[in-house]
PDB file of N, CA and C in Angstrom:
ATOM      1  N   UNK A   1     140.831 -82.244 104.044  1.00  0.00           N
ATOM      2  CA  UNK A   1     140.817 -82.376 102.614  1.00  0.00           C
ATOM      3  C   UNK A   1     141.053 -81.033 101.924  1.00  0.00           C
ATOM      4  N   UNK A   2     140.387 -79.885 102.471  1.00  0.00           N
ATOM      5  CA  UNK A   2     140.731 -78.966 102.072  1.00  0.00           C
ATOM      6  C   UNK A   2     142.299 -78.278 102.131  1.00  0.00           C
ATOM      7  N   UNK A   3     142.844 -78.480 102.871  1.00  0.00           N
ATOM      8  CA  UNK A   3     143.966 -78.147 103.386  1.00  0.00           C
ATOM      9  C   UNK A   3     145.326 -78.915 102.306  1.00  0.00           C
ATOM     10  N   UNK A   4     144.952 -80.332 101.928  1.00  0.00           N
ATOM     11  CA  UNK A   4     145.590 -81.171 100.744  1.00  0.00           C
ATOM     12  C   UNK A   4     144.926 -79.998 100.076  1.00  0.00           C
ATOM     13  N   UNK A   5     144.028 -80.297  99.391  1.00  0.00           N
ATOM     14  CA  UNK A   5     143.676 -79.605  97.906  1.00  0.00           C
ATOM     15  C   UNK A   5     144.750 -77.773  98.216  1.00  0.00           C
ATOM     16  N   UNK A   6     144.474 -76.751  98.800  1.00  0.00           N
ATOM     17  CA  UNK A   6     145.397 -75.868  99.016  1.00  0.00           C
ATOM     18  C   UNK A   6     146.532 -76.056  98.776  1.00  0.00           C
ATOM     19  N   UNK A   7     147.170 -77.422  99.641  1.00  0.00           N
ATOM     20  CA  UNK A   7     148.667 -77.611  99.801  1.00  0.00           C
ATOM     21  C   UNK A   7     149.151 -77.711  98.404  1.00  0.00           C
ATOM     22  N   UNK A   8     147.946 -78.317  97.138  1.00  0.00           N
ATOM     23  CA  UNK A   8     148.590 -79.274  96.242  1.00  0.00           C
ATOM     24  C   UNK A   8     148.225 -77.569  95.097  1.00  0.00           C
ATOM     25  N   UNK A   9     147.751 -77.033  94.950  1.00  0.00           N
ATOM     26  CA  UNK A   9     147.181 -75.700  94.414  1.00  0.00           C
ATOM     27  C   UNK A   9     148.654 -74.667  94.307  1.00  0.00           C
ATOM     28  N   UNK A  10     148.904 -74.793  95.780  1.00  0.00           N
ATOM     29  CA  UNK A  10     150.300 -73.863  95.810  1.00  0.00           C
ATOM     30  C   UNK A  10     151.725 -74.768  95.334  1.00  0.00           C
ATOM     31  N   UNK A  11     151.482 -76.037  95.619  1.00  0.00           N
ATOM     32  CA  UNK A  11     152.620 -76.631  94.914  1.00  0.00           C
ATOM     33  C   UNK A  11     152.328 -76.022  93.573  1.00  0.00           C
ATOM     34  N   UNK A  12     151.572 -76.450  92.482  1.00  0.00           N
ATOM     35  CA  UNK A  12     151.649 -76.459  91.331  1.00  0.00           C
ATOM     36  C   UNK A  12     151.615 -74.830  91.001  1.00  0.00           C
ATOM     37  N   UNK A  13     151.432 -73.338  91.702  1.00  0.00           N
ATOM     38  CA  UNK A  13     151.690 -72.347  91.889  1.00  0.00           C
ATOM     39  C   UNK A  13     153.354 -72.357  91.668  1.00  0.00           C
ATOM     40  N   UNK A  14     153.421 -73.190  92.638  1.00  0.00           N
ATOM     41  CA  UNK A  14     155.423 -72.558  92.825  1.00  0.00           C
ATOM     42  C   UNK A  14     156.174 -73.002  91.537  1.00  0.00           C
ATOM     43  N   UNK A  15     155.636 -74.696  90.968  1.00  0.00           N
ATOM     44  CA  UNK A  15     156.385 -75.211  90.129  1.00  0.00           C
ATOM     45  C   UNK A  15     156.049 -74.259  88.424  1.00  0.00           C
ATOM     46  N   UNK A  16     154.908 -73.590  88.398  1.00  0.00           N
ATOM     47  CA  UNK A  16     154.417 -72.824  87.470  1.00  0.00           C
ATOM     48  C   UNK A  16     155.557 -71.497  87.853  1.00  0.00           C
ATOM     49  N   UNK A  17     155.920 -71.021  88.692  1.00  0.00           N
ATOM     50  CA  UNK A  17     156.691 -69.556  88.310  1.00  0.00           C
ATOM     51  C   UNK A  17     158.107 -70.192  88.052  1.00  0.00           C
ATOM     52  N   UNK A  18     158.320 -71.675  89.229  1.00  0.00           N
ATOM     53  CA  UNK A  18     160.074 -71.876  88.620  1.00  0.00           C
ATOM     54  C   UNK A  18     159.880 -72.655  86.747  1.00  0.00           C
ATOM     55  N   UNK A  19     158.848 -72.556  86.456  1.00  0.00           N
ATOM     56  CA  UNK A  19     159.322 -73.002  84.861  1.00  0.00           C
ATOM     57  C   UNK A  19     159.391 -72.010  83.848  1.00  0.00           C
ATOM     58  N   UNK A  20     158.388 -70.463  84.355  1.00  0.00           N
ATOM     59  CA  UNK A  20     158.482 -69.517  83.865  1.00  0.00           C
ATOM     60  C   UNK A  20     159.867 -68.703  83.980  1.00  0.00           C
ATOM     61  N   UNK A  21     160.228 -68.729  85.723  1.00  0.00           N
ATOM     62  CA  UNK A  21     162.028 -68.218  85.567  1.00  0.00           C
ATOM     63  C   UNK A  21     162.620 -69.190  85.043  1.00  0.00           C
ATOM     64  N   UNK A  22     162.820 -70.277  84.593  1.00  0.00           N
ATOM     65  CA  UNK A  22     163.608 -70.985  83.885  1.00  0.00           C
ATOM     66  C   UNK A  22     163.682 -70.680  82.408  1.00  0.00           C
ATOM     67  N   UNK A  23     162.866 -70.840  81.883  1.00  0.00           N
ATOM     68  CA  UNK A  23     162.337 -69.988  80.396  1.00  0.00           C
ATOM     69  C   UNK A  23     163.142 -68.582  80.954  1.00  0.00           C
ATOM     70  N   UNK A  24     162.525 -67.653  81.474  1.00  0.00           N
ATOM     71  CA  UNK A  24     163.280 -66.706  81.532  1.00  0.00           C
ATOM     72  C   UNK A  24     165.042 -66.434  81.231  1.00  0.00           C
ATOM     73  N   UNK A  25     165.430 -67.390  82.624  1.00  0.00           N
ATOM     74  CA  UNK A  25     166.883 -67.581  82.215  1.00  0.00           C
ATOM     75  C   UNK A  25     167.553 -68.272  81.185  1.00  0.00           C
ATOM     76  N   UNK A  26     166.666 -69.366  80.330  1.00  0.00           N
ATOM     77  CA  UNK A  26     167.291 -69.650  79.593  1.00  0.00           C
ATOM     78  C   UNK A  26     167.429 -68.599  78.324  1.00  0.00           C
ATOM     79  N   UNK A  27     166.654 -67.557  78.216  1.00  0.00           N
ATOM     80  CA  UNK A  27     166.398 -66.792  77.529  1.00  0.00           C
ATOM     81  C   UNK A  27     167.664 -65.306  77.469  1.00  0.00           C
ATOM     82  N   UNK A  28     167.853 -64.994  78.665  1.00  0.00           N
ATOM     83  CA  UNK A  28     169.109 -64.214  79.247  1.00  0.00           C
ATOM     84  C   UNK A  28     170.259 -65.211  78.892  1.00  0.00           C
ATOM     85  N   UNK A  29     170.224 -66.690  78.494  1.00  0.00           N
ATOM     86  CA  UNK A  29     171.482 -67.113  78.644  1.00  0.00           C
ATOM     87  C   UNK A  29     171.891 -66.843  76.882  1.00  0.00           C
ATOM     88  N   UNK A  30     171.088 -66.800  76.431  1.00  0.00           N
ATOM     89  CA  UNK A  30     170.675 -66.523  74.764  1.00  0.00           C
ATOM     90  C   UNK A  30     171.167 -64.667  74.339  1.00  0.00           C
ATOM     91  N   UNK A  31     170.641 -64.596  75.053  1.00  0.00           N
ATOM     92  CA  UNK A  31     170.779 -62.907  74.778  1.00  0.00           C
ATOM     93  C   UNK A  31     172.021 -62.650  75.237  1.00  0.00           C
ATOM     94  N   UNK A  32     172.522 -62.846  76.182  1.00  0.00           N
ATOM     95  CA  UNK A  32     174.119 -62.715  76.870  1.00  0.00           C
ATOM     96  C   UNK A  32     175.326 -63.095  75.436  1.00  0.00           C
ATOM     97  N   UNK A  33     174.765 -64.638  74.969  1.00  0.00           N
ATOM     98  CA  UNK A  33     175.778 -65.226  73.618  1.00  0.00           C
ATOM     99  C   UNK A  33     175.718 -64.417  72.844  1.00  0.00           C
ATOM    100  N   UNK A  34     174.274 -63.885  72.270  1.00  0.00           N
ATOM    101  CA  UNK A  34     174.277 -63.072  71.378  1.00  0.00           C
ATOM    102  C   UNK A  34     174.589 -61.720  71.423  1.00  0.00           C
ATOM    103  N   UNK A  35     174.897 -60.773  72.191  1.00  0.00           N
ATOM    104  CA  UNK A  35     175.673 -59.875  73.251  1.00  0.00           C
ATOM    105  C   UNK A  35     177.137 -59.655  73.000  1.00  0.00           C
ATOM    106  N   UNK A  36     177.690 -61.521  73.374  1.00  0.00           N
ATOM    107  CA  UNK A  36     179.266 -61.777  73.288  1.00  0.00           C
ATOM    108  C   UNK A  36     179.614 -62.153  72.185  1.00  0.00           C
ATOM    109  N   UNK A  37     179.049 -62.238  71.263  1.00  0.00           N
ATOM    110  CA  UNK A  37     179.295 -61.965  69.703  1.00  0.00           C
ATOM    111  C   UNK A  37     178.924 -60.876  69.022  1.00  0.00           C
ATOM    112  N   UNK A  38     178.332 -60.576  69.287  1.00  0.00           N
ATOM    113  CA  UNK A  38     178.266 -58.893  68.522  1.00  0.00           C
ATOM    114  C   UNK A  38     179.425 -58.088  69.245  1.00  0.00           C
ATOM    115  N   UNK A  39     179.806 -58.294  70.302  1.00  0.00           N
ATOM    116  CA  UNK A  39     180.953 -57.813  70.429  1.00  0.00           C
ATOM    117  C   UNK A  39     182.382 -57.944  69.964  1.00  0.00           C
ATOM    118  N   UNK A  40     182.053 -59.573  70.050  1.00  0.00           N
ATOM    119  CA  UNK A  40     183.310 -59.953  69.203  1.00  0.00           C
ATOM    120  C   UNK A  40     183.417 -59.776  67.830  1.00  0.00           C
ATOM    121  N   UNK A  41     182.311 -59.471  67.203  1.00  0.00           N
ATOM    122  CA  UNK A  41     182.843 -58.785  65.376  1.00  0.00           C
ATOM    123  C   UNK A  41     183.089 -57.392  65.732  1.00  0.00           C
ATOM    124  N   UNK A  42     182.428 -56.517  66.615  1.00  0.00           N
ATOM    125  CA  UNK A  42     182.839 -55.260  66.421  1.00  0.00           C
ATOM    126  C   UNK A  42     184.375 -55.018  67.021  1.00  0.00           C
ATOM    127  N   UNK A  43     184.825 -55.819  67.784  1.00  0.00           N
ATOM    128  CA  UNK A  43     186.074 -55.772  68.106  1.00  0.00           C
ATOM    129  C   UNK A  43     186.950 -56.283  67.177  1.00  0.00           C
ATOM    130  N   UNK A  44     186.666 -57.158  65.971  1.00  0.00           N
ATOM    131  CA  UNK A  44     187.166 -57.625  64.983  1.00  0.00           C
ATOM    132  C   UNK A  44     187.267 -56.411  63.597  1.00  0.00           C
ATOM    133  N   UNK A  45     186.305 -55.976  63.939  1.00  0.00           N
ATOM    134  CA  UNK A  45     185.960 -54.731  62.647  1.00  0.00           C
ATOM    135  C   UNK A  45     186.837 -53.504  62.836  1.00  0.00           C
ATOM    136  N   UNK A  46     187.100 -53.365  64.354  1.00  0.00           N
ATOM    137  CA  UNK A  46     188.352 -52.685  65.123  1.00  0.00           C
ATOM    138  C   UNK A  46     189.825 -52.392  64.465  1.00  0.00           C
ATOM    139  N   UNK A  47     189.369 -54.285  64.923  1.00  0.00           N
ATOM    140  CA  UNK A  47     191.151 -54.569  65.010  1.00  0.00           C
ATOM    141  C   UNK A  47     191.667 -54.533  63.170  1.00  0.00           C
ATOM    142  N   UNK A  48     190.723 -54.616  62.350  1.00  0.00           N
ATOM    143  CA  UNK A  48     190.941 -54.867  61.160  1.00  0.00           C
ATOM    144  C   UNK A  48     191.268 -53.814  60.269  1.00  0.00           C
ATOM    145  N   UNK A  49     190.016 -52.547  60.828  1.00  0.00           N
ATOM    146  CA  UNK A  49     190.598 -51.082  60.400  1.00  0.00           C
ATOM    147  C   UNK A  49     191.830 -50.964  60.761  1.00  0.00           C
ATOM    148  N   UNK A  50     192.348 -51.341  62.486  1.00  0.00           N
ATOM    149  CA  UNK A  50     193.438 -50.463  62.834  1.00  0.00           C
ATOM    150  C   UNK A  50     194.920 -51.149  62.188  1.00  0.00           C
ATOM    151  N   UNK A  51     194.756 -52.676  61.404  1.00  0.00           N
ATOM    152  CA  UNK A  51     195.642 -53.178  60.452  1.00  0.00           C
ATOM    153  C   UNK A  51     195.399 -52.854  59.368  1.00  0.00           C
ATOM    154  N   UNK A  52     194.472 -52.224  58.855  1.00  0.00           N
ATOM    155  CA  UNK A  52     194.212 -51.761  57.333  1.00  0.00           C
ATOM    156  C   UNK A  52     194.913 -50.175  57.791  1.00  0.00           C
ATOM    157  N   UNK A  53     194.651 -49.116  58.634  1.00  0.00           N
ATOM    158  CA  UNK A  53     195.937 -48.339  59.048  1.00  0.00           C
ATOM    159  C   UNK A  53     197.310 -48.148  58.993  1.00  0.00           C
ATOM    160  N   UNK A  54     197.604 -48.907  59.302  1.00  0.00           N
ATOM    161  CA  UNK A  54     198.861 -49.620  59.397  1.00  0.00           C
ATOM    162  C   UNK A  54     199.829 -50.245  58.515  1.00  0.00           C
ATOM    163  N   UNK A  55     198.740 -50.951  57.507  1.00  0.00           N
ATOM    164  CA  UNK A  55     199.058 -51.544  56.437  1.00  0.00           C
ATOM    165  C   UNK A  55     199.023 -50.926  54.995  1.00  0.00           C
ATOM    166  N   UNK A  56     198.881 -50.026  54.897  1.00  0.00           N
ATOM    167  CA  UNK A  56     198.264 -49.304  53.715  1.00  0.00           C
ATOM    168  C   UNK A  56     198.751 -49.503  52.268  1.00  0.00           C
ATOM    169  N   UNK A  57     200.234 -49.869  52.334  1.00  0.00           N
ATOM    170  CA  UNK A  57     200.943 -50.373  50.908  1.00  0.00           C
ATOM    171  C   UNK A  57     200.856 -51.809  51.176  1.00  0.00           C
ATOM    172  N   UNK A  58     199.886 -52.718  51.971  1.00  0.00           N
ATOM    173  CA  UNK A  58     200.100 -53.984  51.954  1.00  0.00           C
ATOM    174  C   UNK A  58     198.426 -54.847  51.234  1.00  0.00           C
ATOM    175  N   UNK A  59     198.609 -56.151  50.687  1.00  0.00           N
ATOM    176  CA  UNK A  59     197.791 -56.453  50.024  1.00  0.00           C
ATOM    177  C   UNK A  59     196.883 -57.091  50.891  1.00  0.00           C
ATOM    178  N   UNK A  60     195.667 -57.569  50.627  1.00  0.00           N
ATOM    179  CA  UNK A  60     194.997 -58.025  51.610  1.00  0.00           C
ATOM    180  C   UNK A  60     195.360 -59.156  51.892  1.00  0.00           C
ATOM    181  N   UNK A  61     195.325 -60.003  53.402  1.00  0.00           N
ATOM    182  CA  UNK A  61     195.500 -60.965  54.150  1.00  0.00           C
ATOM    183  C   UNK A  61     194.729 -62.365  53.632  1.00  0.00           C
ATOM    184  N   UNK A  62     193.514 -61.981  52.903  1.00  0.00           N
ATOM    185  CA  UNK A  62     192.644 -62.483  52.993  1.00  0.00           C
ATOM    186  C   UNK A  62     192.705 -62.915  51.537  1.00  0.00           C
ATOM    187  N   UNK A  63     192.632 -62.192  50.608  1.00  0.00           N
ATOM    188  CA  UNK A  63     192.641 -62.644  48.991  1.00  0.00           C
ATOM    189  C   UNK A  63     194.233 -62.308  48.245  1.00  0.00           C
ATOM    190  N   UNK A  64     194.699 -61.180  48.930  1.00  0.00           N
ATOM    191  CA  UNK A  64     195.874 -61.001  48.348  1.00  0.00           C
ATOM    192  C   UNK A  64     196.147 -59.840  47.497  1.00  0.00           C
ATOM    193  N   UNK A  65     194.834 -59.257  46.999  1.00  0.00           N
ATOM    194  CA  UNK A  65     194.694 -58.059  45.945  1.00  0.00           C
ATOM    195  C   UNK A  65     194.988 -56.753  46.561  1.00  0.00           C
ATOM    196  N   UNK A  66     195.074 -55.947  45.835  1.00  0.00           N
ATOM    197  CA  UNK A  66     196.089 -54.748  46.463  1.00  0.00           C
ATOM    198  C   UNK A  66     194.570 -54.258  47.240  1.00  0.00           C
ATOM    199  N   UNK A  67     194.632 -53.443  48.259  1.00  0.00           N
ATOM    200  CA  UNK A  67     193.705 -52.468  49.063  1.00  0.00           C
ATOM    201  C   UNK A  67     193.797 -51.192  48.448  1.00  0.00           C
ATOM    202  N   UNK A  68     192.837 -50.841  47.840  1.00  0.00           N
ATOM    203  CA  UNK A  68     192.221 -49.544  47.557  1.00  0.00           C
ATOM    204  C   UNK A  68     191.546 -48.496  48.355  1.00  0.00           C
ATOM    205  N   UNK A  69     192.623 -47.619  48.648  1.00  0.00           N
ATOM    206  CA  UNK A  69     191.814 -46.484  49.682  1.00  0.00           C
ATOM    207  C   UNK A  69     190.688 -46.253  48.900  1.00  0.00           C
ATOM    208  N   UNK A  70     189.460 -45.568  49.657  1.00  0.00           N
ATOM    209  CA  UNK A  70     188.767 -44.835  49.093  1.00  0.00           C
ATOM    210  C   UNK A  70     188.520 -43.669  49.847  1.00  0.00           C
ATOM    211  N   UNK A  71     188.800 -42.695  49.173  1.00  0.00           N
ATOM    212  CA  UNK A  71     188.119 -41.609  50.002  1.00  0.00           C
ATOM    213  C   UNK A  71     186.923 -41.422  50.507  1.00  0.00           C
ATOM    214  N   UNK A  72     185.671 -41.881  50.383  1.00  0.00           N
ATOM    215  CA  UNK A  72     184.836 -42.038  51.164  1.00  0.00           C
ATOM    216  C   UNK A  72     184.389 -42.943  52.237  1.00  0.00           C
ATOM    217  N   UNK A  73     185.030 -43.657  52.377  1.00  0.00           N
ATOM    218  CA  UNK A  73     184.973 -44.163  53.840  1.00  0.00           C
ATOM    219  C   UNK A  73     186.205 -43.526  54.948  1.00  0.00           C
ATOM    220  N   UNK A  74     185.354 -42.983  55.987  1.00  0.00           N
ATOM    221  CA  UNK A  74     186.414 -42.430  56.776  1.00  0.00           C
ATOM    222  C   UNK A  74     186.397 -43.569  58.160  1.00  0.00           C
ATOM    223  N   UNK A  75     187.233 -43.931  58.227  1.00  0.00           N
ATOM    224  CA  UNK A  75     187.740 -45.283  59.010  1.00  0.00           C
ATOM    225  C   UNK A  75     187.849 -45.138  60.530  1.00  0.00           C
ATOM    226  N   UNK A  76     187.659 -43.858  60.908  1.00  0.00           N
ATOM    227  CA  UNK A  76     187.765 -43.507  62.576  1.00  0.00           C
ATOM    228  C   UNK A  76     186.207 -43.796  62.493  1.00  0.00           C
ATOM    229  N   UNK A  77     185.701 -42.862  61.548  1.00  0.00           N
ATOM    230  CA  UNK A  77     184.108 -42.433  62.486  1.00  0.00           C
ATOM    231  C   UNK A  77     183.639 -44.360  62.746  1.00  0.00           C
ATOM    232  N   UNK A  78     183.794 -45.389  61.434  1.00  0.00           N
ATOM    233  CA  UNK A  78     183.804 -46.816  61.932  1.00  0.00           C
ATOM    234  C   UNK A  78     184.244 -46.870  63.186  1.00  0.00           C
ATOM    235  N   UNK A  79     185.537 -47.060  63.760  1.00  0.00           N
ATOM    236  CA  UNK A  79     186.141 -47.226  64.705  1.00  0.00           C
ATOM    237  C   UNK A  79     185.425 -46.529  66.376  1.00  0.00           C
ATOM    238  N   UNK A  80     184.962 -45.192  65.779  1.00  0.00           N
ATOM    239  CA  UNK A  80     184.458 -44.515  67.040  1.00  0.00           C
ATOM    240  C   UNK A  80     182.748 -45.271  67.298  1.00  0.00           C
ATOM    241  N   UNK A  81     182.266 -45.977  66.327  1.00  0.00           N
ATOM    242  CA  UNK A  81     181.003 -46.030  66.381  1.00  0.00           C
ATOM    243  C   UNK A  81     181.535 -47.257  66.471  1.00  0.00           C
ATOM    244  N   UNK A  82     181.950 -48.714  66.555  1.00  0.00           N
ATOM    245  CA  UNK A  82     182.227 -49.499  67.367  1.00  0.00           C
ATOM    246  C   UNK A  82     182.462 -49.394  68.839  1.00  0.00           C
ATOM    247  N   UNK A  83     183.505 -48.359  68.908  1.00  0.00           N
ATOM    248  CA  UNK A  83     183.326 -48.185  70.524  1.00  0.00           C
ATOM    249  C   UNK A  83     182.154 -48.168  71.056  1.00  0.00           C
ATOM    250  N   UNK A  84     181.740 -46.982  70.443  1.00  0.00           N
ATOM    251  CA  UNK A  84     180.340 -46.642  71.088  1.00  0.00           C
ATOM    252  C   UNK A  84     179.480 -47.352  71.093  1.00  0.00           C
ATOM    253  N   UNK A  85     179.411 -49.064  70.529  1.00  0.00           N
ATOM    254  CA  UNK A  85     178.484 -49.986  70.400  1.00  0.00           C
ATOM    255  C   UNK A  85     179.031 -50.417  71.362  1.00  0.00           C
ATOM    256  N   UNK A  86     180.482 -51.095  71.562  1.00  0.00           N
ATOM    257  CA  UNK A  86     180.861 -51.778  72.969  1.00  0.00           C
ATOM    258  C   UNK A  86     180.219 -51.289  73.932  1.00  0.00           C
TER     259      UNK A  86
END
């Protein structure tokens, strides 16, 4: 009897850590998405400077109104500090 009661102690042992790694992984599977989207805007924020570059006498894509440089935004140090987030 003792040996059941043990047997049944460590079952419910084992099934207690695989629900905790499950939680776990579902949790990494969360953080990974959210990971692969923050990457994907900063690669978007990228690609958008390096067409606002490029484009400089052109109107925006998006509304159509002319793009206004401004001199205070300097558009690499963006660009370098995306990298450096990738």
């Amino acid at each position: 009897m003792r040996e059941r009661n043990y047997a049944k102690q460590q079952v419910m042992v084992i099934y207690e850590k695989l629900a905790d790694d499950n939680v776990l992984y579902q949790r990494f599977g969360m953080l990974e998405n959210k990971y692969l989207s923050d990457r994907e805007r900063l690669e978007a924020n990228s690609e958008a400077i390096v067409y606002m570059e490029h484009q400089r006498l052109a109107n925006c894509p998006l509304c159509g109104s002319e793009i206004i440089e401004q001199d205070d935004v300097d558009l690499e140090v963006i660009v370098q500090a995306n990298i450096a987030e990738i």
